[in-house]
C-alpha atoms as a PDB file:
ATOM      1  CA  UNK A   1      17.285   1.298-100.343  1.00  0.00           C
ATOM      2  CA  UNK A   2      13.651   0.725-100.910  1.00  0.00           C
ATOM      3  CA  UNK A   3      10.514   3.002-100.654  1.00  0.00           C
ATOM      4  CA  UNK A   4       7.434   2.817-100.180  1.00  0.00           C
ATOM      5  CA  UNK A   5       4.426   5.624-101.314  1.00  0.00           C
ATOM      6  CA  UNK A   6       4.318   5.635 -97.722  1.00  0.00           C
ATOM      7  CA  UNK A   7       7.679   6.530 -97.337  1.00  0.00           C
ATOM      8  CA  UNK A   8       7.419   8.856 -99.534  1.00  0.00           C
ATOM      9  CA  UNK A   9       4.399  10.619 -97.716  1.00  0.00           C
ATOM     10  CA  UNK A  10       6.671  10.897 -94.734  1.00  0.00           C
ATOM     11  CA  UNK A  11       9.934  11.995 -96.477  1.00  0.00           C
ATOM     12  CA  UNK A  12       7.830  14.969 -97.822  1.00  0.00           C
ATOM     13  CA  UNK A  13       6.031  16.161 -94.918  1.00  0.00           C
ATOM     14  CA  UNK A  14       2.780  15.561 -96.655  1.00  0.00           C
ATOM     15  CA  UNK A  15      -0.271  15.276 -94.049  1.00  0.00           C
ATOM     16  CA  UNK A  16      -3.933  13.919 -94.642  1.00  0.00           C
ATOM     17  CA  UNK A  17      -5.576  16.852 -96.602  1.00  0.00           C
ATOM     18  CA  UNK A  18      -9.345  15.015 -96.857  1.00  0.00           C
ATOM     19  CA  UNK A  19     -10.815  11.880 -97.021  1.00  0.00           C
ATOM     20  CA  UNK A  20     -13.846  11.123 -99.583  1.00  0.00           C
ATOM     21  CA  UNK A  21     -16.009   8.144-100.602  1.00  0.00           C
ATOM     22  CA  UNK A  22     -16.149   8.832-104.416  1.00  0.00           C
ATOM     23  CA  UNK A  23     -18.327   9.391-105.875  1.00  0.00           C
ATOM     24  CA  UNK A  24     -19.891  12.013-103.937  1.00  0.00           C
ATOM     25  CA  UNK A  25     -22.716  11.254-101.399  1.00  0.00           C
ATOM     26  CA  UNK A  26     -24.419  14.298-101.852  1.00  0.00           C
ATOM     27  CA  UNK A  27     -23.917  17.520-103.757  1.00  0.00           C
ATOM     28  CA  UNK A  28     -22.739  19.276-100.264  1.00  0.00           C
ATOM     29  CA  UNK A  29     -19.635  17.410-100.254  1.00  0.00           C
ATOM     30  CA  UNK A  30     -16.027  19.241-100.887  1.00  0.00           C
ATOM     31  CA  UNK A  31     -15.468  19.455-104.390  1.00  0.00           C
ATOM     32  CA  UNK A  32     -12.332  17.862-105.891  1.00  0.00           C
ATOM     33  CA  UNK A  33     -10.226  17.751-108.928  1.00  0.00           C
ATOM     34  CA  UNK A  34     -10.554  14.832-111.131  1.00  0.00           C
ATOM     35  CA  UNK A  35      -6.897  14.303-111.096  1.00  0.00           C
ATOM     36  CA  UNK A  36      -6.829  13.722-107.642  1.00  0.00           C
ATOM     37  CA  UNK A  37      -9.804  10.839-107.786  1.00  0.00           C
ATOM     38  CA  UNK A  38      -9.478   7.767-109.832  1.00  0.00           C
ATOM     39  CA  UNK A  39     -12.858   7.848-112.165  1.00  0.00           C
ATOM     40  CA  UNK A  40     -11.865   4.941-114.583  1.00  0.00           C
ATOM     41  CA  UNK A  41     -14.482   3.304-113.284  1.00  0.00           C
ATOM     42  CA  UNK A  42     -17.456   5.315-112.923  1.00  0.00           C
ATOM     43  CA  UNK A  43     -20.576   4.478-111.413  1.00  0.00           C
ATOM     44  CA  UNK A  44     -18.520   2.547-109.259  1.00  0.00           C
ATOM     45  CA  UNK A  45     -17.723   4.028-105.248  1.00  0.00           C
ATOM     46  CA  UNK A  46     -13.785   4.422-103.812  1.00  0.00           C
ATOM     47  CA  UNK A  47     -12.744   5.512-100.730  1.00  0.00           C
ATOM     48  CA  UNK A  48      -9.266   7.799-100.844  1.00  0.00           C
ATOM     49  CA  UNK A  49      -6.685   9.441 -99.011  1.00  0.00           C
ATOM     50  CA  UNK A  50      -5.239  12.325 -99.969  1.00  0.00           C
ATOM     51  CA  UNK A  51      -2.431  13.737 -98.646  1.00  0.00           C
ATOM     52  CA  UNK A  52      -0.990  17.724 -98.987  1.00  0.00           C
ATOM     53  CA  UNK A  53       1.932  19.734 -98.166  1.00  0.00           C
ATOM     54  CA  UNK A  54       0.668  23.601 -96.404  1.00  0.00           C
ATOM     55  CA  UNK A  55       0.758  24.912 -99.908  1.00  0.00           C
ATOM     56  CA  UNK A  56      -1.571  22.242-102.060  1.00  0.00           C
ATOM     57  CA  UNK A  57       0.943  22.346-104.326  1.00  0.00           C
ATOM     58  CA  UNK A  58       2.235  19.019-103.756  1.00  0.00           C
ATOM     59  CA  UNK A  59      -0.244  15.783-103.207  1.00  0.00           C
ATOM     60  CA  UNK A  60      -0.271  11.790-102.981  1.00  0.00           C
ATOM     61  CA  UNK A  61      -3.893  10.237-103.559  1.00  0.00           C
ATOM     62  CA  UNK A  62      -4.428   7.135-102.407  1.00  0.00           C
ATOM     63  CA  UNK A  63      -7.192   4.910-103.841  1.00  0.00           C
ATOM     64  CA  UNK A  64      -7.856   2.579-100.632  1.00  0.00           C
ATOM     65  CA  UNK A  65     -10.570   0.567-102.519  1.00  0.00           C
ATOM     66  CA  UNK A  66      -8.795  -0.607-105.282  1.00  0.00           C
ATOM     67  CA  UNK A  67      -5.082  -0.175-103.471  1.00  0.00           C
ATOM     68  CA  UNK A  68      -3.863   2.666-105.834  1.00  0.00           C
ATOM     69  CA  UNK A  69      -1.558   5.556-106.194  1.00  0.00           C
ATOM     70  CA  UNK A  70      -1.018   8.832-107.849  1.00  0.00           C
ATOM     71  CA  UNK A  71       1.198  11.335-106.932  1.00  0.00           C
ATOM     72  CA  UNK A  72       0.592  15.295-108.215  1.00  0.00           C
ATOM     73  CA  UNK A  73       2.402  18.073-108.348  1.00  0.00           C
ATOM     74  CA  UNK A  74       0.455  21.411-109.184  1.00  0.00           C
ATOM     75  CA  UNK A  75       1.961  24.770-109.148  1.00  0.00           C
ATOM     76  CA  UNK A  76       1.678  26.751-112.979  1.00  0.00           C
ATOM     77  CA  UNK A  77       0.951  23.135-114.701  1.00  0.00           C
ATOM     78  CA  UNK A  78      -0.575  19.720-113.233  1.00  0.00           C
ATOM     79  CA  UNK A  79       1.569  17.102-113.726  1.00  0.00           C
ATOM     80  CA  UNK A  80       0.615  13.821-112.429  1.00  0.00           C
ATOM     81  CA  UNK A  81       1.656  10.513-112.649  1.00  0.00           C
ATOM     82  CA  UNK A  82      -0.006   7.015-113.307  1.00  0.00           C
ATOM     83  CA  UNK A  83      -1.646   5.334-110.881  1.00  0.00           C
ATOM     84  CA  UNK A  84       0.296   2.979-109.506  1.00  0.00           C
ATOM     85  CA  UNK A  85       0.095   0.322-107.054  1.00  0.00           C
ATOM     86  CA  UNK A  86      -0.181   1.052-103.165  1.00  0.00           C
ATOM     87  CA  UNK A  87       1.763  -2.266-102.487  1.00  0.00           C
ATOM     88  CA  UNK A  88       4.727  -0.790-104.777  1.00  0.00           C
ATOM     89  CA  UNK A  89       8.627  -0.624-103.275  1.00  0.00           C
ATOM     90  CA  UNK A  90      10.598   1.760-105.590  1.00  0.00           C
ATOM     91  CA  UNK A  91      14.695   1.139-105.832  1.00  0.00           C
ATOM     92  CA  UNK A  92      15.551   4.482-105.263  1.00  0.00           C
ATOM     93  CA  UNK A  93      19.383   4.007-104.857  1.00  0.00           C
ATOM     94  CA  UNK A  94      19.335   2.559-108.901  1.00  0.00           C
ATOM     95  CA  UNK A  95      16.974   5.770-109.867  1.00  0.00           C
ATOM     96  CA  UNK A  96      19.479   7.917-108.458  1.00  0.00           C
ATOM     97  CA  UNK A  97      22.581   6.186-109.565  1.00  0.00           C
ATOM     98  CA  UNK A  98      23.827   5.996-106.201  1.00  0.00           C
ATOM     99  CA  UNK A  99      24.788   2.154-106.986  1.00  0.00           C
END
């Protein structure tokens, strides 16, 4: 069985929190952690999704200019992982030994 980040969105009841053009337009906009915005290349503008369970303790950014993914978990610590690519399918039967 195969997954995709989309998938995964669904499968964990995660819903469009905001969408930003980052950098920032103007100093009005709604701030956001650096975690959840991809700033390796700076100067340079990106349009994301992000996506939240009701907490915010749970999120998936997605990087739709460059086709990129992170996914963040944030409750006492941030952990988050690489960005990865949107067009990714994960095995997830062979992650979870169930072959």
């Amino acid at each position: 069985m195969t997954m995709t980040i989309h998938d995964y969105i669904k499968k964990h009841h995660l819903e469009l929190w905001r969408r930003v053009d980052w950098p920032a337009r103007s100093l009005y906009s709604d701030a956001l952690p650096s975690f959840l915005v991809d700033s390796r290349e700076s100067g340079s503008r990106a349009a994301f999704e992000i996506y939240s369970d009701k907490d915010c303790t749970h999120f998936v950014s997605l990087n739709l200019t460059h086709g990129l993914f992170r996914i963040v978990h944030m409750d006492l610590v941030v952990i988050a992982s690489d960005w990865n690519s949107i067009e990714s399918h994960y095995e997830v039967s062979k992650a979870l030994g169930l072959t």
